[in-house]
N, C-alpha and C. Protein backbone atom coordinates (compact mmCIF):
# COMPACT_ATOMS: atom_id res chain seq x y z
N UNK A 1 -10.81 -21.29 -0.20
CA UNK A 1 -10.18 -19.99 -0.05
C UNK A 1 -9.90 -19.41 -1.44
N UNK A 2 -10.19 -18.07 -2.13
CA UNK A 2 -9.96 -17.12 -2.80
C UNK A 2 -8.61 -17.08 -3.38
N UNK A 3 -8.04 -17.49 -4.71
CA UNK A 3 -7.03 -17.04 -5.16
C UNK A 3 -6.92 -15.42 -4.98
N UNK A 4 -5.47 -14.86 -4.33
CA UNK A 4 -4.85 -13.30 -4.90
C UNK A 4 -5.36 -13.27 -6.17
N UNK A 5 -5.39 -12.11 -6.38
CA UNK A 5 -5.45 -11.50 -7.73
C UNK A 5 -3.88 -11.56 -8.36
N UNK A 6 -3.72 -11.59 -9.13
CA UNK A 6 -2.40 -11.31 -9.83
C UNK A 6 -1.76 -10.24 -10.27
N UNK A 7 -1.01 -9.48 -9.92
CA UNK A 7 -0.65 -8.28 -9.64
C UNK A 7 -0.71 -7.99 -11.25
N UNK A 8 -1.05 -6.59 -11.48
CA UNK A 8 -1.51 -6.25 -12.49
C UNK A 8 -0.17 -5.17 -13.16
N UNK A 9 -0.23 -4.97 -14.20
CA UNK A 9 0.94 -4.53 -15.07
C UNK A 9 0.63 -2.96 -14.79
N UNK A 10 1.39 -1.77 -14.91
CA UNK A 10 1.34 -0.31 -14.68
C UNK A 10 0.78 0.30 -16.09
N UNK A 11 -0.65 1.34 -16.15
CA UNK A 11 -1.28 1.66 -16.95
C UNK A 11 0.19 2.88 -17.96
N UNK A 12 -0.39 3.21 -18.86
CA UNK A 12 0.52 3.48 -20.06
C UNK A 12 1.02 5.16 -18.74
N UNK A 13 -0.63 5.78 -18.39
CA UNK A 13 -0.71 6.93 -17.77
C UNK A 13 0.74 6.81 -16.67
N UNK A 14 0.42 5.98 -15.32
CA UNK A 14 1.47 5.60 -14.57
C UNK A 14 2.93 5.13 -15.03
N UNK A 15 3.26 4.98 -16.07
CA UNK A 15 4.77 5.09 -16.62
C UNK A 15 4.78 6.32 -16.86
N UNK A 16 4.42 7.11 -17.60
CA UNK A 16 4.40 8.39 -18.33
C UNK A 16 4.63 9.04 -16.70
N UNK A 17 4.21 9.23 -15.74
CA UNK A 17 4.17 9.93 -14.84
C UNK A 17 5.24 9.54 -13.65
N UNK A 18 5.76 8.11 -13.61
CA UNK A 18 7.17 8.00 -13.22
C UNK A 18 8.05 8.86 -13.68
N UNK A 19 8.20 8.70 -15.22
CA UNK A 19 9.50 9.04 -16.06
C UNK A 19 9.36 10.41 -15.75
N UNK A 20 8.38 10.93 -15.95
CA UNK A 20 8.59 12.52 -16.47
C UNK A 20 9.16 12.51 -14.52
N UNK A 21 8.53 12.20 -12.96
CA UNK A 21 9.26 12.55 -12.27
C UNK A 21 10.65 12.04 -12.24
N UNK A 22 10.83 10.85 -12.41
CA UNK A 22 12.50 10.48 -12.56
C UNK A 22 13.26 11.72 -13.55
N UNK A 23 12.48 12.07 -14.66
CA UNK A 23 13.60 12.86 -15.46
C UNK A 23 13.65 14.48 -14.99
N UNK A 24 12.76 14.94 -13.84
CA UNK A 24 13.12 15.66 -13.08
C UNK A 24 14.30 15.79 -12.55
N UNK A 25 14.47 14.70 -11.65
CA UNK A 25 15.97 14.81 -10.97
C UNK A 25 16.82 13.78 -11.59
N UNK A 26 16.77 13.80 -12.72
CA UNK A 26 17.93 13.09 -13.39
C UNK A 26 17.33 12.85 -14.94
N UNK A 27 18.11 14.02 -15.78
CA UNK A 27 17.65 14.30 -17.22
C UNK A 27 17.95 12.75 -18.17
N UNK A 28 18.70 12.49 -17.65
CA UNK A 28 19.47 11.34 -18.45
C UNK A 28 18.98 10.12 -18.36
N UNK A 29 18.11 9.60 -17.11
CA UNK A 29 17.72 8.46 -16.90
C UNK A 29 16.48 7.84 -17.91
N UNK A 30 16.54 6.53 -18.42
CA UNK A 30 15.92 6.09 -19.18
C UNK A 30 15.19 5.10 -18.60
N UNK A 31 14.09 4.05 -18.82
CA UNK A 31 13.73 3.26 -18.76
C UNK A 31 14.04 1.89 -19.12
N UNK A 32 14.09 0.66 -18.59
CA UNK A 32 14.79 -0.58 -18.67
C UNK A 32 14.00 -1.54 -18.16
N UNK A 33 12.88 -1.28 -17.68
CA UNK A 33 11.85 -2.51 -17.59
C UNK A 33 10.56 -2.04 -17.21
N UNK A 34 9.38 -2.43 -17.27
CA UNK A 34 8.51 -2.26 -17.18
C UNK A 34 7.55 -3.89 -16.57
N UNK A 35 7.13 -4.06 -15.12
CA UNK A 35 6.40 -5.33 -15.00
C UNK A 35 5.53 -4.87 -13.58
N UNK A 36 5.31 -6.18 -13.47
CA UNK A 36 3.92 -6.01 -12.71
C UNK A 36 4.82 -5.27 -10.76
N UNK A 37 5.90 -5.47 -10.70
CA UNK A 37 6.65 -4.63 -10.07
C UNK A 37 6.89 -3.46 -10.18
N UNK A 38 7.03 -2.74 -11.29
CA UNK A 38 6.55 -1.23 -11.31
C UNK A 38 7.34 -0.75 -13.09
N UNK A 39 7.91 0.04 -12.47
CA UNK A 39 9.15 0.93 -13.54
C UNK A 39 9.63 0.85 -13.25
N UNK A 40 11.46 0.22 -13.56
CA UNK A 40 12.76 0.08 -13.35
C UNK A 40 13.43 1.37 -14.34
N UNK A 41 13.88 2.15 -13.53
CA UNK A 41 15.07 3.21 -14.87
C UNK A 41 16.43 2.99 -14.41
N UNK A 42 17.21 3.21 -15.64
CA UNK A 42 18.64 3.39 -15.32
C UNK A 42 19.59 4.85 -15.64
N UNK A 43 20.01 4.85 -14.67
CA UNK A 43 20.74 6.63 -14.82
C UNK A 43 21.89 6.73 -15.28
N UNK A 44 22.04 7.07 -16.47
CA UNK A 44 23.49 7.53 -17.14
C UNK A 44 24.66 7.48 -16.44
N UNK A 45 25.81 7.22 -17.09
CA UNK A 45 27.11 6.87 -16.88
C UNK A 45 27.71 8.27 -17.23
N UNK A 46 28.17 8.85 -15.88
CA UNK A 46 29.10 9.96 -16.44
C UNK A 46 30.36 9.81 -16.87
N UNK A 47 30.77 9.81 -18.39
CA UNK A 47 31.73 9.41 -19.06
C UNK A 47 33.31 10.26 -18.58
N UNK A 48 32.94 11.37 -18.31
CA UNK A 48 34.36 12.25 -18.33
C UNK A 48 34.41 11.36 -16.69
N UNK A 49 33.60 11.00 -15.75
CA UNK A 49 34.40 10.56 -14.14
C UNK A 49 34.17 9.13 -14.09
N UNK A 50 33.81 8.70 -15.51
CA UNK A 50 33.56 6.97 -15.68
C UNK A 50 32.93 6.36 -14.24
N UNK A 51 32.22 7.02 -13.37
CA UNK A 51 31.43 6.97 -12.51
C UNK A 51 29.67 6.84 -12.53
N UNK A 52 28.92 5.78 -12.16
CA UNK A 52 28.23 6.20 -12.39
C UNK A 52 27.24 6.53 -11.50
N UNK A 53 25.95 7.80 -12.03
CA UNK A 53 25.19 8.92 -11.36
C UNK A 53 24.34 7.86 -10.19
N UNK A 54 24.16 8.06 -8.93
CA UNK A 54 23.31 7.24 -8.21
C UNK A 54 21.89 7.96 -8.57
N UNK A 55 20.53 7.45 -8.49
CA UNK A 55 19.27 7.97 -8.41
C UNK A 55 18.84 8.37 -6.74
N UNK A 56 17.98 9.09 -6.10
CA UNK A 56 17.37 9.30 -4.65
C UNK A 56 17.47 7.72 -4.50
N UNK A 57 17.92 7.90 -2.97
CA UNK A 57 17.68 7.02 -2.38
C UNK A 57 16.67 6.24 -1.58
N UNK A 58 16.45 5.50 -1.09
CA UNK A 58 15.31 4.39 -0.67
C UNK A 58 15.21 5.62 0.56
N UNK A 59 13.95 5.17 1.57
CA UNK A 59 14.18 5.42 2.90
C UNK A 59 15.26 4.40 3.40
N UNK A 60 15.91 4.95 4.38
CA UNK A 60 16.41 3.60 5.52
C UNK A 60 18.02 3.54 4.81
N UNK A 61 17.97 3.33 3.60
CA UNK A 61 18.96 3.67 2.58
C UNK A 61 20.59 4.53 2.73
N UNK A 62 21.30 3.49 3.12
CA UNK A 62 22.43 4.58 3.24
C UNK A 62 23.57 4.70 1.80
């Protein structure tokens, strides 16, 4: 039987095209990992309500 392939890392193009939509709806959010799971970002801490900003949610997601 055929080894899986091994999931392959996200081309430079496919980050570039996360971020710019993540920084659509959220100017502030940065990047914090990058793996064969995708793009991980993290969204700024609003300092004046020491709260911090949630990103869209999942489906199903409450």
């Amino acid at each position: 039987m055929a080894k899986a392939p091994a999931p392959s890392m996200p081309t430079p193009n496919q980050i570039k095209d996360a971020w710019e939509a993540v920084r659509e709806i959220n100017p502030m959010a940065r990047i914090v990992a990058v793996g064969p799971d995708g793009v991980k970002f993290d969204y700024a801490v609003d300092e004046l309500t020491a709260k911090r900003q949630n990103g869209p949610k999942r489906y199903g997601e409450k």
